[in-house]
C-alpha atoms as a PDB file:
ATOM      1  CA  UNK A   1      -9.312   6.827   1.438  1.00  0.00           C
ATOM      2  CA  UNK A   2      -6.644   6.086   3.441  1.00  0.00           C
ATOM      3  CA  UNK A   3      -5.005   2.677   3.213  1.00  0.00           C
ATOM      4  CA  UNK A   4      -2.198   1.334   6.302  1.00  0.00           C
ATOM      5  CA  UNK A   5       0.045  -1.384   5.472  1.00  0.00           C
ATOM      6  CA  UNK A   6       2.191  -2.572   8.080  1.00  0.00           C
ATOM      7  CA  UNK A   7       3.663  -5.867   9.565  1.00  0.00           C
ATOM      8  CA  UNK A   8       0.176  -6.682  11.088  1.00  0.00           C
ATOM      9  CA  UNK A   9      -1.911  -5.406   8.731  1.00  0.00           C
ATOM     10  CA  UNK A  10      -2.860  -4.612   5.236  1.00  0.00           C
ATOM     11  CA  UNK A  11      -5.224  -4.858   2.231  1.00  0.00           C
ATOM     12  CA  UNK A  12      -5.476  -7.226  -0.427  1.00  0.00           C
ATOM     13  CA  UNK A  13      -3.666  -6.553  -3.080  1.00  0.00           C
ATOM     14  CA  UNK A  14      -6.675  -6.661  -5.252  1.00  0.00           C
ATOM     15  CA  UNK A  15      -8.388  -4.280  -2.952  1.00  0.00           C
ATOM     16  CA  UNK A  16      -4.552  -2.156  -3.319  1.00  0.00           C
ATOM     17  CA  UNK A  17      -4.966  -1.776  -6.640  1.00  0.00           C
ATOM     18  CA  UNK A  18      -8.740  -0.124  -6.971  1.00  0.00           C
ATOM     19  CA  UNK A  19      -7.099   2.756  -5.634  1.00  0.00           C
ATOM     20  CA  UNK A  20      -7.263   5.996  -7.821  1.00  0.00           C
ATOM     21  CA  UNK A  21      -6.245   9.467  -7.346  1.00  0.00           C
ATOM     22  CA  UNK A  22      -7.171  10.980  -4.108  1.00  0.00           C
ATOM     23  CA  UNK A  23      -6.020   7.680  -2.214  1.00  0.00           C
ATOM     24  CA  UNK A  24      -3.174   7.243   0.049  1.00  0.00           C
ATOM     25  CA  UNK A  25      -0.993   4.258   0.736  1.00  0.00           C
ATOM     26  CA  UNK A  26       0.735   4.685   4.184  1.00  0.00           C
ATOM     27  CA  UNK A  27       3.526   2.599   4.423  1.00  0.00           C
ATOM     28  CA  UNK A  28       4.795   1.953   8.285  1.00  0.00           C
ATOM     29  CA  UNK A  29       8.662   0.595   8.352  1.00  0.00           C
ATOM     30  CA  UNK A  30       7.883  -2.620   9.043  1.00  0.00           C
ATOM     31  CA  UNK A  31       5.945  -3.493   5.975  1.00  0.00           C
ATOM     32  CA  UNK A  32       8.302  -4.608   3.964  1.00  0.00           C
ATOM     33  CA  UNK A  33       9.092  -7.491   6.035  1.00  0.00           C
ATOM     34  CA  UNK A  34       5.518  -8.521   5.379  1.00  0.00           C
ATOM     35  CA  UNK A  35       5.479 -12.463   3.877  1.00  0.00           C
ATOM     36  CA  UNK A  36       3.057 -10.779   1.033  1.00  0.00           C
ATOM     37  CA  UNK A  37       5.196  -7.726   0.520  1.00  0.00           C
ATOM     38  CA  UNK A  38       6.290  -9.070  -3.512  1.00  0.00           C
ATOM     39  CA  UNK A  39       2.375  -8.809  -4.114  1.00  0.00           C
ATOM     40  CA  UNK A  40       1.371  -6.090  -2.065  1.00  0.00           C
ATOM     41  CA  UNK A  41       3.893  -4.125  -3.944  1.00  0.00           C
ATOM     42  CA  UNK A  42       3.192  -5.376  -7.081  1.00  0.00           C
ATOM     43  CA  UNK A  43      -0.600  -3.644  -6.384  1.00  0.00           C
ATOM     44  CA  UNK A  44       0.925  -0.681  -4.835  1.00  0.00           C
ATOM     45  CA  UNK A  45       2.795   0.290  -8.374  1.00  0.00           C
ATOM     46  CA  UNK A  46      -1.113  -0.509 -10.444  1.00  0.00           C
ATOM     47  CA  UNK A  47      -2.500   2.302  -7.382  1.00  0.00           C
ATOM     48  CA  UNK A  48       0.141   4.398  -8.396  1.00  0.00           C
ATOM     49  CA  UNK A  49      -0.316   4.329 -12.037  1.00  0.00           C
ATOM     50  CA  UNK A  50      -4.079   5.022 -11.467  1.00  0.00           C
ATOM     51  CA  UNK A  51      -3.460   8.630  -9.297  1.00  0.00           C
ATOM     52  CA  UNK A  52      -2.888   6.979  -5.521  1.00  0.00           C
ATOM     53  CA  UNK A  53      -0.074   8.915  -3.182  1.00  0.00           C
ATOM     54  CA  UNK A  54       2.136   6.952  -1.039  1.00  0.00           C
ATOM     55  CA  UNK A  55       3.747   7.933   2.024  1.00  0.00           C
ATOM     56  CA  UNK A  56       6.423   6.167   4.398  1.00  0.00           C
ATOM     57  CA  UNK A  57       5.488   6.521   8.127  1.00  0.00           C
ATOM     58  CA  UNK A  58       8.359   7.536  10.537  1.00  0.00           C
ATOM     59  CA  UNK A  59       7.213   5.054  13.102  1.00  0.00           C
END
């Protein structure tokens, strides 16, 4: 599965963090000025420890 978190829109975090290997967090450039971003990153680093990719969009 492939996950999209940008200004507008994004997961829960506790949603973010079922991720496993095989999943992808796509991060667009505006994400980190989310409101949530201290959470949604917090989640992002419990996907990564369980196998999930993350990629940085271009635009």
């Amino acid at each position: 599965m492939t996950v999209l978190i940008s200004h507008d829109r994004a997961p829960s975090p506790g949603d973010l963090r079922q991720l496993a290997r095989g999943d992808v967090v796509e991060l667009a450039p505006s994400a980190p000025g989310r409101h949530d971003w201290p959470s949604l990153l917090s989640a992002i680093t419990t996907a990564v420890a369980r196998g999930a990719d993350v990629v940085w969009r271009r635009s």
